[in-house]
Protein backbone atom coordinates (compact mmCIF):
# COMPACT_ATOMS: atom_id res chain seq x y z
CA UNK A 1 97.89 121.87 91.74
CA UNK A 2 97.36 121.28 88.33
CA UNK A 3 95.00 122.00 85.74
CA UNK A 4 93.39 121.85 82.52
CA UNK A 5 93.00 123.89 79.67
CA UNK A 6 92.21 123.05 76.04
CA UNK A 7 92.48 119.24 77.11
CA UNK A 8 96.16 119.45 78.54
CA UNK A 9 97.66 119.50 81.50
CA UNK A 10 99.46 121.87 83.60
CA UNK A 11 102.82 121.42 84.64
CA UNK A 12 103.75 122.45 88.42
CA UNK A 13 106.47 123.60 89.64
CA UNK A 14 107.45 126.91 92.64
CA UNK A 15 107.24 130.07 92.38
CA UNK A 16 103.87 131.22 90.32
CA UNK A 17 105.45 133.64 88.57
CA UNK A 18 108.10 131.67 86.29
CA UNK A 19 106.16 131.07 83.54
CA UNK A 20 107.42 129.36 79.75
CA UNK A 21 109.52 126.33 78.63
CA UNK A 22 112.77 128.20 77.36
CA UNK A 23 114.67 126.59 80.22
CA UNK A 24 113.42 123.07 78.70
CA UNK A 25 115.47 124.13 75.39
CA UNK A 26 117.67 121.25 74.39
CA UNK A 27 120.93 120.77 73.12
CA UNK A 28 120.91 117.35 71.18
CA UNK A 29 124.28 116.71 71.26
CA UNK A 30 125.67 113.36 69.93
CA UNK A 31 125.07 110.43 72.40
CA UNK A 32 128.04 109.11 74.37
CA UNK A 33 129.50 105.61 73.61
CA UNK A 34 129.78 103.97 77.47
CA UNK A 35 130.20 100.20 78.36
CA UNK A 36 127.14 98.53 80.57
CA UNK A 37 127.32 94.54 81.84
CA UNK A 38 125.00 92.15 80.81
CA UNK A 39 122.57 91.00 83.47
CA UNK A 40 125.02 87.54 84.00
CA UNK A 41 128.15 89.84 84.43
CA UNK A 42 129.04 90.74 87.98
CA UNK A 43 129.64 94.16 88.56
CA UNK A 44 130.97 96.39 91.90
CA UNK A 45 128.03 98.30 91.49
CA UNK A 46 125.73 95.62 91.09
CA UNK A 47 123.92 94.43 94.95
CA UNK A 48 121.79 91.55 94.04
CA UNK A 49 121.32 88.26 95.45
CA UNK A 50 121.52 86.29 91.87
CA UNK A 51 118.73 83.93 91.49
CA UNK A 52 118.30 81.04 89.07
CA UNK A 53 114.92 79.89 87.78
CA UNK A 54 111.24 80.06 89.97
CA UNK A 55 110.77 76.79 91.66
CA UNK A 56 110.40 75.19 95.01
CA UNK A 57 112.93 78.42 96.82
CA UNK A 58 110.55 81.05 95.26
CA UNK A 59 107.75 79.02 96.82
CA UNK A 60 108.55 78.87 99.88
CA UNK A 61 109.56 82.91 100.25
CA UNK A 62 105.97 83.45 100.14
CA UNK A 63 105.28 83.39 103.32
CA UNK A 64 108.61 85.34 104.48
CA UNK A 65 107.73 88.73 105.80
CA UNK A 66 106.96 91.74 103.46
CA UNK A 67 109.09 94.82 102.84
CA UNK A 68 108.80 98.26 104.99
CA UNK A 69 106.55 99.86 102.50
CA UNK A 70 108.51 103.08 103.82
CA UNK A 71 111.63 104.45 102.04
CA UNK A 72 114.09 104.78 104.37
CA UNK A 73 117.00 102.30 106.30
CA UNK A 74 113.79 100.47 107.81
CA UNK A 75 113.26 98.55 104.05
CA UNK A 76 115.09 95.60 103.38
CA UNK A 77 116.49 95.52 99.90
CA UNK A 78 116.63 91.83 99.59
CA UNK A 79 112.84 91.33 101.12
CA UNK A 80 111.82 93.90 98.02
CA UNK A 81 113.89 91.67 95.19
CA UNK A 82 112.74 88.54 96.21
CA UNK A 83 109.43 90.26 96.53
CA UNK A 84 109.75 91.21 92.77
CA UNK A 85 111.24 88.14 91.79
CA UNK A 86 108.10 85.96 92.65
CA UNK A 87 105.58 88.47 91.13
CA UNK A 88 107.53 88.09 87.74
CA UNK A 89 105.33 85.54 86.05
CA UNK A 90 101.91 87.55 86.30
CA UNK A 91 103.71 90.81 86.45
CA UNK A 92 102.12 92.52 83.44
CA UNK A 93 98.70 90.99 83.50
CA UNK A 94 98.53 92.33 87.13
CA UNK A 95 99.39 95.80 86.18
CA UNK A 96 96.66 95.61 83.57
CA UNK A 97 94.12 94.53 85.74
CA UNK A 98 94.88 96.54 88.76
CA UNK A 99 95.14 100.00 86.57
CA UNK A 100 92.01 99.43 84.76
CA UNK A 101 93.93 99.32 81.76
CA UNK A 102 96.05 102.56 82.29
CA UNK A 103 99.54 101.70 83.04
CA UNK A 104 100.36 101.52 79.31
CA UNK A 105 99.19 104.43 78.61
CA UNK A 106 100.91 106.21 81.79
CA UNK A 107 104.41 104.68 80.54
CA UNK A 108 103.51 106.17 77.18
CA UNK A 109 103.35 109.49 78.61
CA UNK A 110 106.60 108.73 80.25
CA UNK A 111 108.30 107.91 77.20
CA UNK A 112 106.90 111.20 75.47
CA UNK A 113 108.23 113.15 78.15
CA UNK A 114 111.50 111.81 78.48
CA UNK A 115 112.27 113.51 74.68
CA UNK A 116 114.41 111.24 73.32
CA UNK A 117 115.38 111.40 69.72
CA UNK A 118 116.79 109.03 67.39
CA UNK A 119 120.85 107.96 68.83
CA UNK A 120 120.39 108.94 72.49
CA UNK A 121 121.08 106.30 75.21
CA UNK A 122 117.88 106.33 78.16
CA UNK A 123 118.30 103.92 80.75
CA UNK A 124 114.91 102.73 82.00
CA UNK A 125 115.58 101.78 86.25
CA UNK A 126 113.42 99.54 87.58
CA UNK A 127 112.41 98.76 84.08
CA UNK A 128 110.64 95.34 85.41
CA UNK A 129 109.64 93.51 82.22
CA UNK A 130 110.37 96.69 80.02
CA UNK A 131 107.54 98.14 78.88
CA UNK A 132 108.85 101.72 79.41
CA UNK A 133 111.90 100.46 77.44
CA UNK A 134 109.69 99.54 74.38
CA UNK A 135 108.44 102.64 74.52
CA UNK A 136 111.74 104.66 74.63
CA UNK A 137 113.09 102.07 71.67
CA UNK A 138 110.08 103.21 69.36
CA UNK A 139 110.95 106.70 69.56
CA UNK A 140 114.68 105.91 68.69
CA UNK A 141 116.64 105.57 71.49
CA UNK A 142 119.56 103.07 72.66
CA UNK A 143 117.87 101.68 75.98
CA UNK A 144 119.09 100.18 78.27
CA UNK A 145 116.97 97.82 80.80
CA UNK A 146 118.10 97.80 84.37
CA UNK A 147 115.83 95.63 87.33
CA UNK A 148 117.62 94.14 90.47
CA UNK A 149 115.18 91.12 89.63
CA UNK A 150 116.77 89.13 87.36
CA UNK A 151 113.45 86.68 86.92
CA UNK A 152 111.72 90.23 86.25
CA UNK A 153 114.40 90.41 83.41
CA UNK A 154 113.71 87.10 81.80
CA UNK A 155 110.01 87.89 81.49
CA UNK A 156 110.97 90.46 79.68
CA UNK A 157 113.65 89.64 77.46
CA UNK A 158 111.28 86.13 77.02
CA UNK A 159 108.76 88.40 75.72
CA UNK A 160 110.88 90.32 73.36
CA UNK A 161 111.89 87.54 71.93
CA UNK A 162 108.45 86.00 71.09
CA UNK A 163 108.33 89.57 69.59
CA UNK A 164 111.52 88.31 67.31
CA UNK A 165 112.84 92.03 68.89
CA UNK A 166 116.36 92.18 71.15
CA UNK A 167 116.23 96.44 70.73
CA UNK A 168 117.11 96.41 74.80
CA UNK A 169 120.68 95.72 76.85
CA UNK A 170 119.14 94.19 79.79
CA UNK A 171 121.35 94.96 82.90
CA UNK A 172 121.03 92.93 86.14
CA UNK A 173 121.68 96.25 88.70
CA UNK A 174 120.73 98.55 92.13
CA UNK A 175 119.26 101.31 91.40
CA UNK A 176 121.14 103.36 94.04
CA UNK A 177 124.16 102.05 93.05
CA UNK A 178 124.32 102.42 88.84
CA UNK A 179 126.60 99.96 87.14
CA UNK A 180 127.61 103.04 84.93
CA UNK A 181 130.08 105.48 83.88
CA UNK A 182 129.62 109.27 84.83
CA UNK A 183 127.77 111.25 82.41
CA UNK A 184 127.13 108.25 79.63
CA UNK A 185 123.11 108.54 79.27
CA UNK A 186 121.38 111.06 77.67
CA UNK A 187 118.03 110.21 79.62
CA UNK A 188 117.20 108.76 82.79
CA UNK A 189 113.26 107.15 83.17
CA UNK A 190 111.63 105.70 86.04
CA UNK A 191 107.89 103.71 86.12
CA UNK A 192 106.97 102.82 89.92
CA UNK A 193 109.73 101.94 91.28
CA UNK A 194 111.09 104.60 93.09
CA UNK A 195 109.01 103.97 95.92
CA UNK A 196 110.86 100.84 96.16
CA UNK A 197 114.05 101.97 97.09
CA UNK A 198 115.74 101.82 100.24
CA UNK A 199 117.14 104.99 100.07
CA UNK A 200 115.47 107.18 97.33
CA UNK A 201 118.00 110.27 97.55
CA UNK A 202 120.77 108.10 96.78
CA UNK A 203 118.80 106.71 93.81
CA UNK A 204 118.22 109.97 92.50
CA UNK A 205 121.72 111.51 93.06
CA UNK A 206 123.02 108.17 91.34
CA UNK A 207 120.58 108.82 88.22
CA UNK A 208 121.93 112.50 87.79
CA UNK A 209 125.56 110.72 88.07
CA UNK A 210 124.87 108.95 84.94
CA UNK A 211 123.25 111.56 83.01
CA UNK A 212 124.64 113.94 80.81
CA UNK A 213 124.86 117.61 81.87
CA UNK A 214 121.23 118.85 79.83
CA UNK A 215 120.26 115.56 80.54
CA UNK A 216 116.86 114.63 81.51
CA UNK A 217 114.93 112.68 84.25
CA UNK A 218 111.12 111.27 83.77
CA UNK A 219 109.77 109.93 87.01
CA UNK A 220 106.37 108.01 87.03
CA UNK A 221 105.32 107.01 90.23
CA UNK A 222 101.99 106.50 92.04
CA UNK A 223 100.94 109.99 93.82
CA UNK A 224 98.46 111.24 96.39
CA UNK A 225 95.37 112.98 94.82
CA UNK A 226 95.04 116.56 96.18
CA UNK A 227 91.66 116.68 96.61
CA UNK A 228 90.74 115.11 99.85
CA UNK A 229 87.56 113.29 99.44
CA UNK A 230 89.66 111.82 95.82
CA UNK A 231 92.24 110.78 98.08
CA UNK A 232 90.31 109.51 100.95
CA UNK A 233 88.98 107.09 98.56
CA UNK A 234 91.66 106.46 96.61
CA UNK A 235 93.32 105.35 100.13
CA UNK A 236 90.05 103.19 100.38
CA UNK A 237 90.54 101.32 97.14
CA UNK A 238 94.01 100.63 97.60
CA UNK A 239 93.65 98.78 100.81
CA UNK A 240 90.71 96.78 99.66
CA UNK A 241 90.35 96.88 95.81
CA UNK A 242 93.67 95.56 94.94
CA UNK A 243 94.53 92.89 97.66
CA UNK A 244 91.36 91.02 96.64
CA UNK A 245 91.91 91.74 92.32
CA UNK A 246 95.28 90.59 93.15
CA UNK A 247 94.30 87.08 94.72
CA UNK A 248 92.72 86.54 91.60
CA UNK A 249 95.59 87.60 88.68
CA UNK A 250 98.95 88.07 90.67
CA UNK A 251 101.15 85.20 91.16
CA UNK A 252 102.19 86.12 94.64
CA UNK A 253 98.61 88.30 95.76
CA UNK A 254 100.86 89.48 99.43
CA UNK A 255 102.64 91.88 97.75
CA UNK A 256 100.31 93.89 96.67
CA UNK A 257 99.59 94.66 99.96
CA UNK A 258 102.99 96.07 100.53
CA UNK A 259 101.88 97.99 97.20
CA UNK A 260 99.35 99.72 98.82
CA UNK A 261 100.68 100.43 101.99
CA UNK A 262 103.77 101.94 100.23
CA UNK A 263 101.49 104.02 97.92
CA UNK A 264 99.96 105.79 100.84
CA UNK A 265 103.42 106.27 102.99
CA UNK A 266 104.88 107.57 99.54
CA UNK A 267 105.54 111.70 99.71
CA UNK A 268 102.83 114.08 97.57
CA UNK A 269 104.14 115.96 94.55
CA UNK A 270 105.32 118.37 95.78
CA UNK A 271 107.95 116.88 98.44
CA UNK A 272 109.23 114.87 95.97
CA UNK A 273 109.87 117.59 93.48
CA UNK A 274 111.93 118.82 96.17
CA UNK A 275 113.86 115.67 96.88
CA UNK A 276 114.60 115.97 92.83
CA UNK A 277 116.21 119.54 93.45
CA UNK A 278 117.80 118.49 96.58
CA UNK A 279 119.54 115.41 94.28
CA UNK A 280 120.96 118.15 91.58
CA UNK A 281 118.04 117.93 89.15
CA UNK A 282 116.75 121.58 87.95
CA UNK A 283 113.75 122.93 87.52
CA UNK A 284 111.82 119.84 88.83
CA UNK A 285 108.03 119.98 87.48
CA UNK A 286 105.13 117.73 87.88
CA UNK A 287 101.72 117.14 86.17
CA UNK A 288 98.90 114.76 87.71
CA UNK A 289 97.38 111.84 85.77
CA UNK A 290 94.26 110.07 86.98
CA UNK A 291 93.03 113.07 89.03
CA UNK A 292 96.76 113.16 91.10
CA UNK A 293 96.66 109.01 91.38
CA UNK A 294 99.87 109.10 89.51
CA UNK A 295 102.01 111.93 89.19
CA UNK A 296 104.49 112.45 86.18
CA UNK A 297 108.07 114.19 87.29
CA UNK A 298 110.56 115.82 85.03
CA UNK A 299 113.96 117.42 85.90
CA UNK A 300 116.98 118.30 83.95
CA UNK A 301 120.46 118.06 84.36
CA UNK A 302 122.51 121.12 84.71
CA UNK A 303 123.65 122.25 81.54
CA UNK A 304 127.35 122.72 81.60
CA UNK A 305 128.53 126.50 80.74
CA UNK A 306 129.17 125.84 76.69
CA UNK A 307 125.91 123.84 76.72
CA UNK A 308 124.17 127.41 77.50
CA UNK A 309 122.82 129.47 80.22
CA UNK A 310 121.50 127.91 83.61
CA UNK A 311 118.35 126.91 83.68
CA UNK A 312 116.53 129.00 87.18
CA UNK A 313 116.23 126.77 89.95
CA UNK A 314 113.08 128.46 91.15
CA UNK A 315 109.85 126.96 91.84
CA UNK A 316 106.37 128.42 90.08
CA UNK A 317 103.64 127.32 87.95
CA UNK A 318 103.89 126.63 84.54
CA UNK A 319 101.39 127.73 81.40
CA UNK A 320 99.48 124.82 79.80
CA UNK A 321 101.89 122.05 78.43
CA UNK A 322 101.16 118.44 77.45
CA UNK A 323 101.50 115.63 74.87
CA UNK A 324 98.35 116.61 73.57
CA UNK A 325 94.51 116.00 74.25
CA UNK A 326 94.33 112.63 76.31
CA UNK A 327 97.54 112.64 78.01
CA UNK A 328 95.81 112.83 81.55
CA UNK A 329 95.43 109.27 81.42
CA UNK A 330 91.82 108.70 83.60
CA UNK A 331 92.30 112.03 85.08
């Protein structure tokens, strides 16, 4: 499990005795012109159900049934979009509340990790209202903004322009199913949505797809503490904290019941770093935030043979690594 010293956080990863960031060298290579759709555009790739403006049909899906909060064939990708699409208006406000202020601050560490410079293309999946985005368009990069909730996308987009910003291609899209050309983004991020996905593997194979060889992926998903009496609780306050916070600020509170059942089906840290291998990303590695209630995920992209030596494939623990004093979020 992870650890501290000097304020920052260990990064994770199998066997114990690979230790150092060589393998984490880059190669910042110039980024690749591609061709995305806008979210109107239809696209082969794209499996949404297109939806116009909230009104009287997003009303009455309230009381349709929720999603499987298990990834697998069991979860209904249409029940999880309309889901999405009536939790739009309150979206951010919700996340506020029900983080105690923290989700920023977790997408910021997201952001930071993803190591973007100035030129590069990330595409942010499941970007919701963008936040992530914004904070991969500050450090320089070419973003582009992909939800399957098109209402989720308008929030967004509304916002940035109140902002008087338009930094972000906003792309209408399934994430297991990229509306992308091979190898055509330099960085691949994900914020809390990759629980969402019907079939997760397929999501992840489709992000390293996309991705450059050296490429790199930043997952940021809810995790399971690994202390036991932190998780017991944790479990505690998911199934009874947020369901009542979110009758109060979410504009459809149900689904947030789904949220917390699907946080404690979702896979610890470690499984999912090897679900990351398993989908051709190297060198998966993992640091908690919030004492293990979120868990921050990096892999890489295989190099290709000019690019550089291999990175190992091995598992072990890393030496202390971080963004700095803070970047544990509440942990």
């Amino acid at each position: 499990m992870a650890g501290r010293h000097a304020g920052r956080q260990d990064w994770c990863v199998d066997p114990p005795e690979r230790r150092g960031d060589e393998a984490w060298a880059r190669d910042r290579g110039q980024p690749r012109a591609l061709r995305t759709r806008a979210a109107h555009e239809p696209s082969e790739r794209t499996a949404m159900t297109p939806v116009s403006h909230p009104g009287e049909a997003d009303a009455a899906r309230v009381g349709e049934p929720l999603p499987d909060p298990r990834s697998g064939p069991e979860k209904d990708a249409a029940l999880v979009q309309r889901m999405f699409d009536r939790v739009a208006p309150r979206y951010d406000l919700a996340n506020a509340v029900l983080s105690l202020g923290q989700d920023r601050h977790w997408r910021r560490v997201a952001a930071r990790a993803a190591e973007v410079v100035p030129g590069e293309v990330a595409l942010d999946v499941a970007t919701g209202t963008g936040m992530l985005a914004d904070d991969l368009a500050e450090a320089g990069a070419q973003v582009i903004a992909l939800d399957f909730s098109e209402p989720m996308l308008r929030v967004g987009a509304a916002r940035m322009a109140r902002a008087g910003r338009s930094d972000h291609r906003w792309v209408a899209g399934d994430g297991t199913r990229l509306p992308l050309p091979d190898d055509s983004v330099d960085a691949v991020t994900i914020a809390f949505g990759l629980r969402n996905l019907p079939d997760v593997d397929a999501g992840l194979a489709e992000m390293a797809r996309v991705t450059r060889p050296g490429g790199r992926l930043v997952v940021l998903e809810f995790g399971q503490p690994p202390h036991r009496a932190i998780r017991t609780a944790y479990h505690a306050a998911l199934r009874g904290f947020v369901p009542a916070a979110a009758r109060v600020v979410a504009s459809d509170p149900r689904a947030y019941s789904y949220l917390a059942e699907s946080i404690v089906a979702w896979p610890d840290a470690a499984q999912l770093a090897a679900r990351l291998g398993a989908a051709g990303w190297e060198r998966p590695r993992w640091k908690h935030l919030a004492l293990g209630a979120v868990t921050l995920h990096q892999g890489r992209r295989a190099p290709t043979e000019d690019q550089g030596r291999r990175a190992p494939t091995g598992q072990g623990r890393l030496g202390p690594e971080g963004d700095g004093p803070g970047t544990e979020g509440a942990s």
